[in-house]
N, C-alpha and C. Protein backbone atom coordinates (compact mmCIF):
# COMPACT_ATOMS: atom_id res chain seq x y z
N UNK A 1 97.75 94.38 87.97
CA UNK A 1 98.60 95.15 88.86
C UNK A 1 97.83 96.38 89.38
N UNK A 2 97.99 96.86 90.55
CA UNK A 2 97.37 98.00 91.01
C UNK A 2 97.80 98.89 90.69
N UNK A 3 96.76 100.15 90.19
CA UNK A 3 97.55 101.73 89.90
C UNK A 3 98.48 102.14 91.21
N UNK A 4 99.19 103.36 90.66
CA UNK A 4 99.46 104.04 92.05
C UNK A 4 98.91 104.98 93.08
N UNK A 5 97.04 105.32 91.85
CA UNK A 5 96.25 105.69 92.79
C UNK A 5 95.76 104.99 94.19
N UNK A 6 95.65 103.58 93.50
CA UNK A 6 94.94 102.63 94.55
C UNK A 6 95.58 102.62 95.81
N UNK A 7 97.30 102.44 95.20
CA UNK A 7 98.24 102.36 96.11
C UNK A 7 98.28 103.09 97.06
N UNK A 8 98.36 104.38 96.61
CA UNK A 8 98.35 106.05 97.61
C UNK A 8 97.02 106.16 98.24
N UNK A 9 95.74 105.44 97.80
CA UNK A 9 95.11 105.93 98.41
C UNK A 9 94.85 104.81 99.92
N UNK A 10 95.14 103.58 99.40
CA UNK A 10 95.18 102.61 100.66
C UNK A 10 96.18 103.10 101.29
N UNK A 11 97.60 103.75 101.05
CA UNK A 11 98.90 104.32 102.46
C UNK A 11 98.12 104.99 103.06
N UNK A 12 97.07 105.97 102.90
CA UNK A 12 96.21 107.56 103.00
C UNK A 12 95.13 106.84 104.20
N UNK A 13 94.42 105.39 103.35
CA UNK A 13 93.30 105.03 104.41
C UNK A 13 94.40 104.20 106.07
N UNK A 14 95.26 103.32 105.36
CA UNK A 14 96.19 102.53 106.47
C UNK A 14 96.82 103.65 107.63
N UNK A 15 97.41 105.25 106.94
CA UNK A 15 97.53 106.15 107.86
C UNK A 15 96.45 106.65 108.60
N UNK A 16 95.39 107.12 108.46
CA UNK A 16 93.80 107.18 109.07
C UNK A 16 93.48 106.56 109.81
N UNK A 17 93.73 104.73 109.92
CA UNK A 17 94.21 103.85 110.30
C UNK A 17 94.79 103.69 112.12
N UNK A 18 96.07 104.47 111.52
CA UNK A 18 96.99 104.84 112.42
C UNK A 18 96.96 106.24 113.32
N UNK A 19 96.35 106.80 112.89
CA UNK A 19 96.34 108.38 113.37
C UNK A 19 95.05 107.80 114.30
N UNK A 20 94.18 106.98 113.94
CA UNK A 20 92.74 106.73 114.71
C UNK A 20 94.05 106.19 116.35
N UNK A 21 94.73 105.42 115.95
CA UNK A 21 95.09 104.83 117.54
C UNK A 21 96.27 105.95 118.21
N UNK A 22 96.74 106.80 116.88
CA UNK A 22 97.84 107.90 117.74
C UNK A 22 96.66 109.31 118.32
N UNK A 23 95.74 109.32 117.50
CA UNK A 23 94.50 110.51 118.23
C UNK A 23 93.90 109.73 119.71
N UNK A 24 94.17 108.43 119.62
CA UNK A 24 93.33 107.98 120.83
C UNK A 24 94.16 108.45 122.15
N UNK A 25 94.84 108.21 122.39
CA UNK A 25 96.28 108.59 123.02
C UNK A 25 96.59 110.02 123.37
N UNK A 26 96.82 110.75 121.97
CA UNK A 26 96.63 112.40 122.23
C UNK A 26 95.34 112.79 122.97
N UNK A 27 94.19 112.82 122.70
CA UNK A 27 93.09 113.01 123.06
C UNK A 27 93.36 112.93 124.58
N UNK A 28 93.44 111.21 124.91
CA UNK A 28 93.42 111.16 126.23
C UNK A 28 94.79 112.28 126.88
N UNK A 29 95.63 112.36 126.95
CA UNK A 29 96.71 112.45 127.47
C UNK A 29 95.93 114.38 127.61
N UNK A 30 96.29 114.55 126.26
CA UNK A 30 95.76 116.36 126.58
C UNK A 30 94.75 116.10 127.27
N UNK A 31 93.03 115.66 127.14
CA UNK A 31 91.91 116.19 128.00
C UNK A 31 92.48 115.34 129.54
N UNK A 32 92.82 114.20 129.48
CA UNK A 32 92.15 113.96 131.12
C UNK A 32 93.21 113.31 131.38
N UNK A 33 94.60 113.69 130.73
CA UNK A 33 95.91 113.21 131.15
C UNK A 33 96.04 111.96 132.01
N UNK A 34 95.72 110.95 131.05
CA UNK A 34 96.33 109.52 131.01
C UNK A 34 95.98 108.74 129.92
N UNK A 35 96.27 107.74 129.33
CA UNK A 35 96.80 107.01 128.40
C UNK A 35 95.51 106.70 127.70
N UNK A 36 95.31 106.42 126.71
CA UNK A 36 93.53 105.72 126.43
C UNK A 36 93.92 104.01 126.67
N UNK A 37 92.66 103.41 127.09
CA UNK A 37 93.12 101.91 126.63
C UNK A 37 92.29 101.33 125.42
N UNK A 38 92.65 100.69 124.42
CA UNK A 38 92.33 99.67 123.13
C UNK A 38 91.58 99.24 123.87
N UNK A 39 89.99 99.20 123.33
CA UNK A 39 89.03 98.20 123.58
C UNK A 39 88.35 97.77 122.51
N UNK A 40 86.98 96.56 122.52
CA UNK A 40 86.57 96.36 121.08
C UNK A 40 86.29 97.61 119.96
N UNK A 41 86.05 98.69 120.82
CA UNK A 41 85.16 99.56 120.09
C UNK A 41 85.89 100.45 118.93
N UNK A 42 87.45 100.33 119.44
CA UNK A 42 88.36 100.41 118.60
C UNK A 42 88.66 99.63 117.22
N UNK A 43 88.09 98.28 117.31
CA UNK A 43 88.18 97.77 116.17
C UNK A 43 86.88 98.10 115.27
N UNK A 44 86.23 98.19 115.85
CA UNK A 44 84.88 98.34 114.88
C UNK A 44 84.95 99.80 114.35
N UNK A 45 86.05 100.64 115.03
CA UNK A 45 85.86 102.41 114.48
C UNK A 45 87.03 102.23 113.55
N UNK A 46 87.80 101.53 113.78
CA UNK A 46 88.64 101.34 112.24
C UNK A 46 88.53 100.59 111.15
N UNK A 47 87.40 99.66 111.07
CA UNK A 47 86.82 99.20 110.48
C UNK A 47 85.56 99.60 109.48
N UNK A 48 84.83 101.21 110.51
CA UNK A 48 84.64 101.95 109.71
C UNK A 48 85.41 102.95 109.32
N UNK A 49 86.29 103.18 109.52
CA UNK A 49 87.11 104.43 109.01
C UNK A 49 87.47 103.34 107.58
N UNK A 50 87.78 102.30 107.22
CA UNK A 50 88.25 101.63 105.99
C UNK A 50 87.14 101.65 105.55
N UNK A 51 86.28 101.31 106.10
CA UNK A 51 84.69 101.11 104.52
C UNK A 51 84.39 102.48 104.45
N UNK A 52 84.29 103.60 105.16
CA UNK A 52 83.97 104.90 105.01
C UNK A 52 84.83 105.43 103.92
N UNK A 53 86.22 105.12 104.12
CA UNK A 53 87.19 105.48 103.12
C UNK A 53 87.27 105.22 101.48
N UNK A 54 86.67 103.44 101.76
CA UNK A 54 86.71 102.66 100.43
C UNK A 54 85.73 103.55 99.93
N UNK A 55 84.53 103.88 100.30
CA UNK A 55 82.85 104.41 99.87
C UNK A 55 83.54 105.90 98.97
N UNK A 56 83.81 106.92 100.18
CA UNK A 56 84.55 107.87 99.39
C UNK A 56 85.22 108.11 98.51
N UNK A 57 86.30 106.94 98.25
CA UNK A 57 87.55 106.89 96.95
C UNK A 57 86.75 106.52 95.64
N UNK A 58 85.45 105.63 96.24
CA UNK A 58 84.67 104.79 95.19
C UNK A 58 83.92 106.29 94.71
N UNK A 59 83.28 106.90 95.61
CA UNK A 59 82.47 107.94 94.79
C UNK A 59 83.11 109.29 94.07
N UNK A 60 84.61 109.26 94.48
CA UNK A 60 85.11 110.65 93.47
C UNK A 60 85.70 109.97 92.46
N UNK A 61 85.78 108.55 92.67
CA UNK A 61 86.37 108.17 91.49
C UNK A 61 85.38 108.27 90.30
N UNK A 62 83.96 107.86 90.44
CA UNK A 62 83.01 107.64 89.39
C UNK A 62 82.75 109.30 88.97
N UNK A 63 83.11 110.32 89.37
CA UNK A 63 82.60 111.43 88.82
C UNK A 63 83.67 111.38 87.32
N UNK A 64 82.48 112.29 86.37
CA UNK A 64 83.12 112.55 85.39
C UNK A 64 84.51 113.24 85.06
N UNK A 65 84.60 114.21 85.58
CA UNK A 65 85.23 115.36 85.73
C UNK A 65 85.86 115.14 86.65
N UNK A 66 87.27 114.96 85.99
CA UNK A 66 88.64 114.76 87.13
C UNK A 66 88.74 115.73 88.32
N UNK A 67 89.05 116.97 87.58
CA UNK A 67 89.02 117.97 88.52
C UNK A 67 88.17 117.77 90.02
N UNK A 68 87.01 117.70 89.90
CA UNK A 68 86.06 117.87 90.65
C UNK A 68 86.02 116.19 91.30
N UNK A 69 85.97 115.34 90.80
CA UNK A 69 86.62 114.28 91.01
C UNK A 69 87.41 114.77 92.51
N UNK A 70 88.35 115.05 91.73
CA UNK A 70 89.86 115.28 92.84
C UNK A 70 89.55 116.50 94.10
N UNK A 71 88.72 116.98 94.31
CA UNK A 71 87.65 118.17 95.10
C UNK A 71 87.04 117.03 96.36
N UNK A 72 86.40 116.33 95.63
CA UNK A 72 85.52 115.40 96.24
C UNK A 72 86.42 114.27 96.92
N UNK A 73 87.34 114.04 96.30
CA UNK A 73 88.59 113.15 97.28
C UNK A 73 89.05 113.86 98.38
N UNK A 74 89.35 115.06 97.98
CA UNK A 74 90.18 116.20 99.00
C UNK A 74 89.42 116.60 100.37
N UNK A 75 88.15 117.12 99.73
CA UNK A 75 86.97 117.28 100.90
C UNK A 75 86.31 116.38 101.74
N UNK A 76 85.98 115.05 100.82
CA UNK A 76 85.65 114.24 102.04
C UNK A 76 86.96 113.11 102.39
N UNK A 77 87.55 112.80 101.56
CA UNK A 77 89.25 111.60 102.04
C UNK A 77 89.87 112.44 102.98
N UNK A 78 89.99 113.68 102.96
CA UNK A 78 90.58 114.37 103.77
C UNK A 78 90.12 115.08 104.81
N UNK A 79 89.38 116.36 104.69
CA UNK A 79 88.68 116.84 106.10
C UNK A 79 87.81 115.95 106.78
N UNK A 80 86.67 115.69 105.89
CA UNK A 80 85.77 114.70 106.73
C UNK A 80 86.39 113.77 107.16
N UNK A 81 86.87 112.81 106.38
CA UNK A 81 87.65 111.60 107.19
C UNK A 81 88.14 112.00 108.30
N UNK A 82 89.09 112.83 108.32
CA UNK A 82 90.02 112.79 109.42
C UNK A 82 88.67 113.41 111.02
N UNK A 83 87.71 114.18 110.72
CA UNK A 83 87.17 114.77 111.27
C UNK A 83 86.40 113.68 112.35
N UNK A 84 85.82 112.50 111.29
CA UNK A 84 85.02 111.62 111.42
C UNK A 84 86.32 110.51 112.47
N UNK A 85 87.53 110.65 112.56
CA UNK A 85 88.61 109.71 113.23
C UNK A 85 88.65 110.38 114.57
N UNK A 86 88.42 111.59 114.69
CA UNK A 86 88.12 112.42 115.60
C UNK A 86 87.19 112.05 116.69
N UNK A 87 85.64 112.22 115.33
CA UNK A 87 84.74 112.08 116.26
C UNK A 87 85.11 110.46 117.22
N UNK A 88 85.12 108.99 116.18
CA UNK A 88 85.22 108.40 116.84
C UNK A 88 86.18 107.81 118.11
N UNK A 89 87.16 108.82 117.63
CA UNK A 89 88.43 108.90 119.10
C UNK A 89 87.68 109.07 120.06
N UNK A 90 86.94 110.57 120.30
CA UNK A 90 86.01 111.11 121.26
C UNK A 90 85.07 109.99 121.49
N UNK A 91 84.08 109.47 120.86
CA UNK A 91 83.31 108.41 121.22
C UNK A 91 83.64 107.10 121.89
N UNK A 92 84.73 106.67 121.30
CA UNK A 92 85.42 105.31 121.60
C UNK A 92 86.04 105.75 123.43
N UNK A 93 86.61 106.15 123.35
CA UNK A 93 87.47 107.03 124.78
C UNK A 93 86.79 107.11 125.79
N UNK A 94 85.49 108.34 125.65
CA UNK A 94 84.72 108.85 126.08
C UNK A 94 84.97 109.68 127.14
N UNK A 95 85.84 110.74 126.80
CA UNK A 95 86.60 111.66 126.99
C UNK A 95 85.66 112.51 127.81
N UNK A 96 86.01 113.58 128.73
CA UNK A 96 85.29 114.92 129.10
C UNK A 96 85.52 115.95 127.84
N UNK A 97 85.13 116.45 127.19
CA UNK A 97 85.77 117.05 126.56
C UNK A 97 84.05 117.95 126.11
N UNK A 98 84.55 119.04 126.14
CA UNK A 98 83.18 120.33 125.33
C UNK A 98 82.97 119.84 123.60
N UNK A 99 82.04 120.57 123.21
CA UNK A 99 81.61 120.63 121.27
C UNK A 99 82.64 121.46 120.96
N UNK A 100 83.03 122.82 121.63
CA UNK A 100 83.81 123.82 121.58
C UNK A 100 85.02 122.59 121.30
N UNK A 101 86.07 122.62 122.56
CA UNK A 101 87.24 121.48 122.23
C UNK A 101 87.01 120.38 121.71
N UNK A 102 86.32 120.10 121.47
CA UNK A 102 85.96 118.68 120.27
C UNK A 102 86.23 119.54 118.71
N UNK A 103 85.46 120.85 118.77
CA UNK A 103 85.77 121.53 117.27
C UNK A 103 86.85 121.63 117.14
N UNK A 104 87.53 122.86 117.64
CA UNK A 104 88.95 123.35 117.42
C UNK A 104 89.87 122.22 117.37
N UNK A 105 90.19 121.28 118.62
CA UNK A 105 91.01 120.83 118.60
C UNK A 105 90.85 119.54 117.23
N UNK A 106 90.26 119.16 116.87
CA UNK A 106 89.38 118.49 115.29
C UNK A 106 89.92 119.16 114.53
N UNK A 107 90.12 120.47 114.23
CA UNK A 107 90.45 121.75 113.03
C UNK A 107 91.64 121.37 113.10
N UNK A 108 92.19 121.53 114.29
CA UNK A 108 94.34 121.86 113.87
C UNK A 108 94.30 120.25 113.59
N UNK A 109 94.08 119.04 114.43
CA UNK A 109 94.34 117.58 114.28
C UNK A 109 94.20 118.03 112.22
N UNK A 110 93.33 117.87 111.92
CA UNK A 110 92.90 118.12 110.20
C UNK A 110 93.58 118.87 109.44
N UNK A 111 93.99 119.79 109.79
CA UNK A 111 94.62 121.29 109.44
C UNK A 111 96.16 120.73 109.19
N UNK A 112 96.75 119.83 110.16
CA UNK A 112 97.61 119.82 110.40
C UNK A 112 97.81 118.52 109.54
N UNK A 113 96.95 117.40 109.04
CA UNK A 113 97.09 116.11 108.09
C UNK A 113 97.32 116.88 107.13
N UNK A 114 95.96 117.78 106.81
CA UNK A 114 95.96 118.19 105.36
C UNK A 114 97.42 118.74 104.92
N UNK A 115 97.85 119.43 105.60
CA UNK A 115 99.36 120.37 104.80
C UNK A 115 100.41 118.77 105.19
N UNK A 116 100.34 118.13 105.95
CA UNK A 116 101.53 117.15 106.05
C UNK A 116 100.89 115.98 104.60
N UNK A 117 99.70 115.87 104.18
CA UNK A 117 99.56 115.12 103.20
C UNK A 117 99.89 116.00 101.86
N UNK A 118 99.89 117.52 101.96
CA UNK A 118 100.64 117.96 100.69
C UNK A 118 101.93 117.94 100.61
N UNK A 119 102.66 118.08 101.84
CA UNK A 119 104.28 118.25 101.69
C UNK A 119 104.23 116.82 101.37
N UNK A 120 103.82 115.72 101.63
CA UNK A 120 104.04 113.70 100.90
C UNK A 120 103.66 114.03 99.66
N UNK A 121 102.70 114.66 99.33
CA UNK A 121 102.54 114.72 98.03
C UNK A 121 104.03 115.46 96.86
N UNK A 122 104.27 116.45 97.80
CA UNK A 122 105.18 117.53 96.77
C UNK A 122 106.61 116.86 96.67
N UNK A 123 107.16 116.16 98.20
CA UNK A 123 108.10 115.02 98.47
C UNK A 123 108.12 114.12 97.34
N UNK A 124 106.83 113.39 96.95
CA UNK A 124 106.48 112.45 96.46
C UNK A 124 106.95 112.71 94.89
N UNK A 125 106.73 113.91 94.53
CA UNK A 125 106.29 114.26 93.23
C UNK A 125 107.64 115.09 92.33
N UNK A 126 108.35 115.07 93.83
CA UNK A 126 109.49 116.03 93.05
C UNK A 126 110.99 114.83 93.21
N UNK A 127 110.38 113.66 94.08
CA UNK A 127 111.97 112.61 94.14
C UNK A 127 111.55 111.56 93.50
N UNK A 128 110.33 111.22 92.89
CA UNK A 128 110.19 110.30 92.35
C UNK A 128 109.66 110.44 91.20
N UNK A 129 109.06 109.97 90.15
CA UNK A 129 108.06 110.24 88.88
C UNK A 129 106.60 110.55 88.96
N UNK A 130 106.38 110.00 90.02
CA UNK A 130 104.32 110.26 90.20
C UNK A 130 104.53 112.02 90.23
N UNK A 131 102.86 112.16 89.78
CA UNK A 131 102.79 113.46 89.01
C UNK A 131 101.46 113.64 90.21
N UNK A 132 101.53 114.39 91.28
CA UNK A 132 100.10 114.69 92.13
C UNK A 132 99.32 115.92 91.20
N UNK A 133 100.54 117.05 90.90
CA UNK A 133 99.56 118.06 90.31
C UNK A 133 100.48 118.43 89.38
N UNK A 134 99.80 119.63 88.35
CA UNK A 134 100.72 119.89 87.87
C UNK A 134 100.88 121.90 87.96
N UNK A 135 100.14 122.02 88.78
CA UNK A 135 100.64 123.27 89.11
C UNK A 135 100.29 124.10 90.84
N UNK A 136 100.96 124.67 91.27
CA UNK A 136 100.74 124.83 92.97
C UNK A 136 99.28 125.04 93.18
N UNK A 137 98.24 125.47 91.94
CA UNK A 137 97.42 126.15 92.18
C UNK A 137 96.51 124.33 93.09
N UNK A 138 96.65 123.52 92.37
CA UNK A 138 96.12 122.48 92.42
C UNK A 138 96.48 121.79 94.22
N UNK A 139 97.72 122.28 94.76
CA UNK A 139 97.68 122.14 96.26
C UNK A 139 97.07 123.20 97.04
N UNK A 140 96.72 124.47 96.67
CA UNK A 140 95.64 125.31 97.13
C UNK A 140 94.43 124.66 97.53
N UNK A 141 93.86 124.51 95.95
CA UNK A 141 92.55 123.92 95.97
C UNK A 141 92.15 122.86 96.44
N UNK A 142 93.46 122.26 96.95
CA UNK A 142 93.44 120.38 98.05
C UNK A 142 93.04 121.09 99.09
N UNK A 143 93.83 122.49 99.55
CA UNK A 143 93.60 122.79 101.27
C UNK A 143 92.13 123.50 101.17
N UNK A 144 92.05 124.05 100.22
CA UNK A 144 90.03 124.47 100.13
C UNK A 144 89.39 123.44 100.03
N UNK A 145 89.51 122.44 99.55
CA UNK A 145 88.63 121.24 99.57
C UNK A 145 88.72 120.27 101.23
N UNK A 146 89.81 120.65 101.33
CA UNK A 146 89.92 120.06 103.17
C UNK A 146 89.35 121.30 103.95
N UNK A 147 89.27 122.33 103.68
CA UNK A 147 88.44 123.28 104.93
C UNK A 147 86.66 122.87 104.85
N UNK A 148 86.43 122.50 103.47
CA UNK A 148 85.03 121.83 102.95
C UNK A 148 85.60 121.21 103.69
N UNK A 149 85.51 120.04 104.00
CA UNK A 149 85.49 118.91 104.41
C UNK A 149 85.25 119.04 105.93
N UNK A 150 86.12 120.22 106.29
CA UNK A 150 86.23 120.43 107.73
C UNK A 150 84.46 120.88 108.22
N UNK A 151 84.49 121.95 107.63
CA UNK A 151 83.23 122.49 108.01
C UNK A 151 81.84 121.30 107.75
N UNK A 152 81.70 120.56 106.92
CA UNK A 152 80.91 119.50 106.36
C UNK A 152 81.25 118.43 107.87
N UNK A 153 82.19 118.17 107.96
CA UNK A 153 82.38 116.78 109.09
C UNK A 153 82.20 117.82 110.38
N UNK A 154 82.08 118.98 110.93
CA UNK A 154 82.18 119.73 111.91
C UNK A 154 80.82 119.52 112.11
N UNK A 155 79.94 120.16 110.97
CA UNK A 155 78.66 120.38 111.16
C UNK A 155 77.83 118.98 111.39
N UNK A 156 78.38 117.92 111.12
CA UNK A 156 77.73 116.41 111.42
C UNK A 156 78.29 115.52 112.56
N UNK A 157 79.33 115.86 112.78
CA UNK A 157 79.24 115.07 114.12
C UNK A 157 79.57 115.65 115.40
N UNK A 158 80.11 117.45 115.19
CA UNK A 158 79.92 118.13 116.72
C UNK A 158 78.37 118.03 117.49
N UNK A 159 77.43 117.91 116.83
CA UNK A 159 76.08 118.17 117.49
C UNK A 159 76.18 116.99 118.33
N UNK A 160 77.08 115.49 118.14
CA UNK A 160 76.77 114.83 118.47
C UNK A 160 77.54 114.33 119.72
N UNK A 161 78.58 115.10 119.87
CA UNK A 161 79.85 115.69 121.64
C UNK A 161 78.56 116.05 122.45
N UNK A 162 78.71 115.10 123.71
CA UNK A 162 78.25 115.33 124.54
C UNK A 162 78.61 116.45 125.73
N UNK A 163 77.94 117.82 125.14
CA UNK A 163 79.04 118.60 126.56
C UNK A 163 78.72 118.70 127.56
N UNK A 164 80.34 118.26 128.49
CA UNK A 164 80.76 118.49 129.38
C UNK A 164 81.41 119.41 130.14
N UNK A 165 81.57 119.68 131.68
CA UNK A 165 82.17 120.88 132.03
C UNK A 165 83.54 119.87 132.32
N UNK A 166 84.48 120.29 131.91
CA UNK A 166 85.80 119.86 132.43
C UNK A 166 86.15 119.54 134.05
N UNK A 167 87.06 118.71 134.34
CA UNK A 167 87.10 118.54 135.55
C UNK A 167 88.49 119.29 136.00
């Protein structure tokens, strides 16, 4: 039978998933106001967003040390990932869009998972039996481990936004 880590963490990658085809959409609509369209390149960027994901869950799982363990989930399952759904929105699309608005607007998209994946967590933890933490300090240290993450996925794939001057 599967834990309910496995469980939570495949809803976490299947939402990533999903946010990859609802960012495609936002993206377009805010920069160059109209719709994105699904093409192959879409399947192959969610295809890595799942093995990127599996790789990550696989490597905080093998650390010794839970704690830090759970750092290393937070920072890269969370900022980077989402950062990296970003980049490939922007890539896949191929949006006008600056490094500048590729950053920021990357930060709140992230900013804005990270605290909606703690309120699922606190939801989670206070109507049902699963135990995410056992003290607030431990949803702090999720949103410091997602600003890591932010700054870590910022610094690796903004260099790689092609800027543009807006039209």
């Amino acid at each position: 039978m599967l834990s309910v880590d496995i469980i939570f963490l495949g809803v976490i990658t299947f939402g990533l998933c999903l946010a990859y085809f609802f960012l495609e959409h936002l993206f377009s609509l805010f920069f160059e106001k109209h719709v994105a369209h699904l093409g192959r390149r879409s399947i192959s960027s969610v295809a890595m967003i799942i093995i990127v994901s599996v790789l990550g869950y696989y490597v905080s799982s093998i650390i010794p040390d839970v704690e830090l363990g759970n750092r290393v989930l937070h920072a890269f399952g969370g900022g980077f990932m989402t950062m990296l759904v970003c980049f490939l929105v922007v890539k896949d699309t191929r949006i006008n869009i600056t490094k500048f608005q590729f950053f920021v607007f990357s930060v709140l998209v992230v900013t804005a998972f990270g605290v909606g994946n703690e309120i699922f967590e606190f939801l989670l933890q206070n109507y049902t039996s699963l135990v995410f933490a056992n003290s607030t300090a431990d949803t702090w240290l999720d949103l410091i481990s997602n600003t890591i993450g932010i700054i870590v996925g910022g610094a690796c794939f903004t260099p790689f936004i092609t800027d543009k001057i807006p039209s």
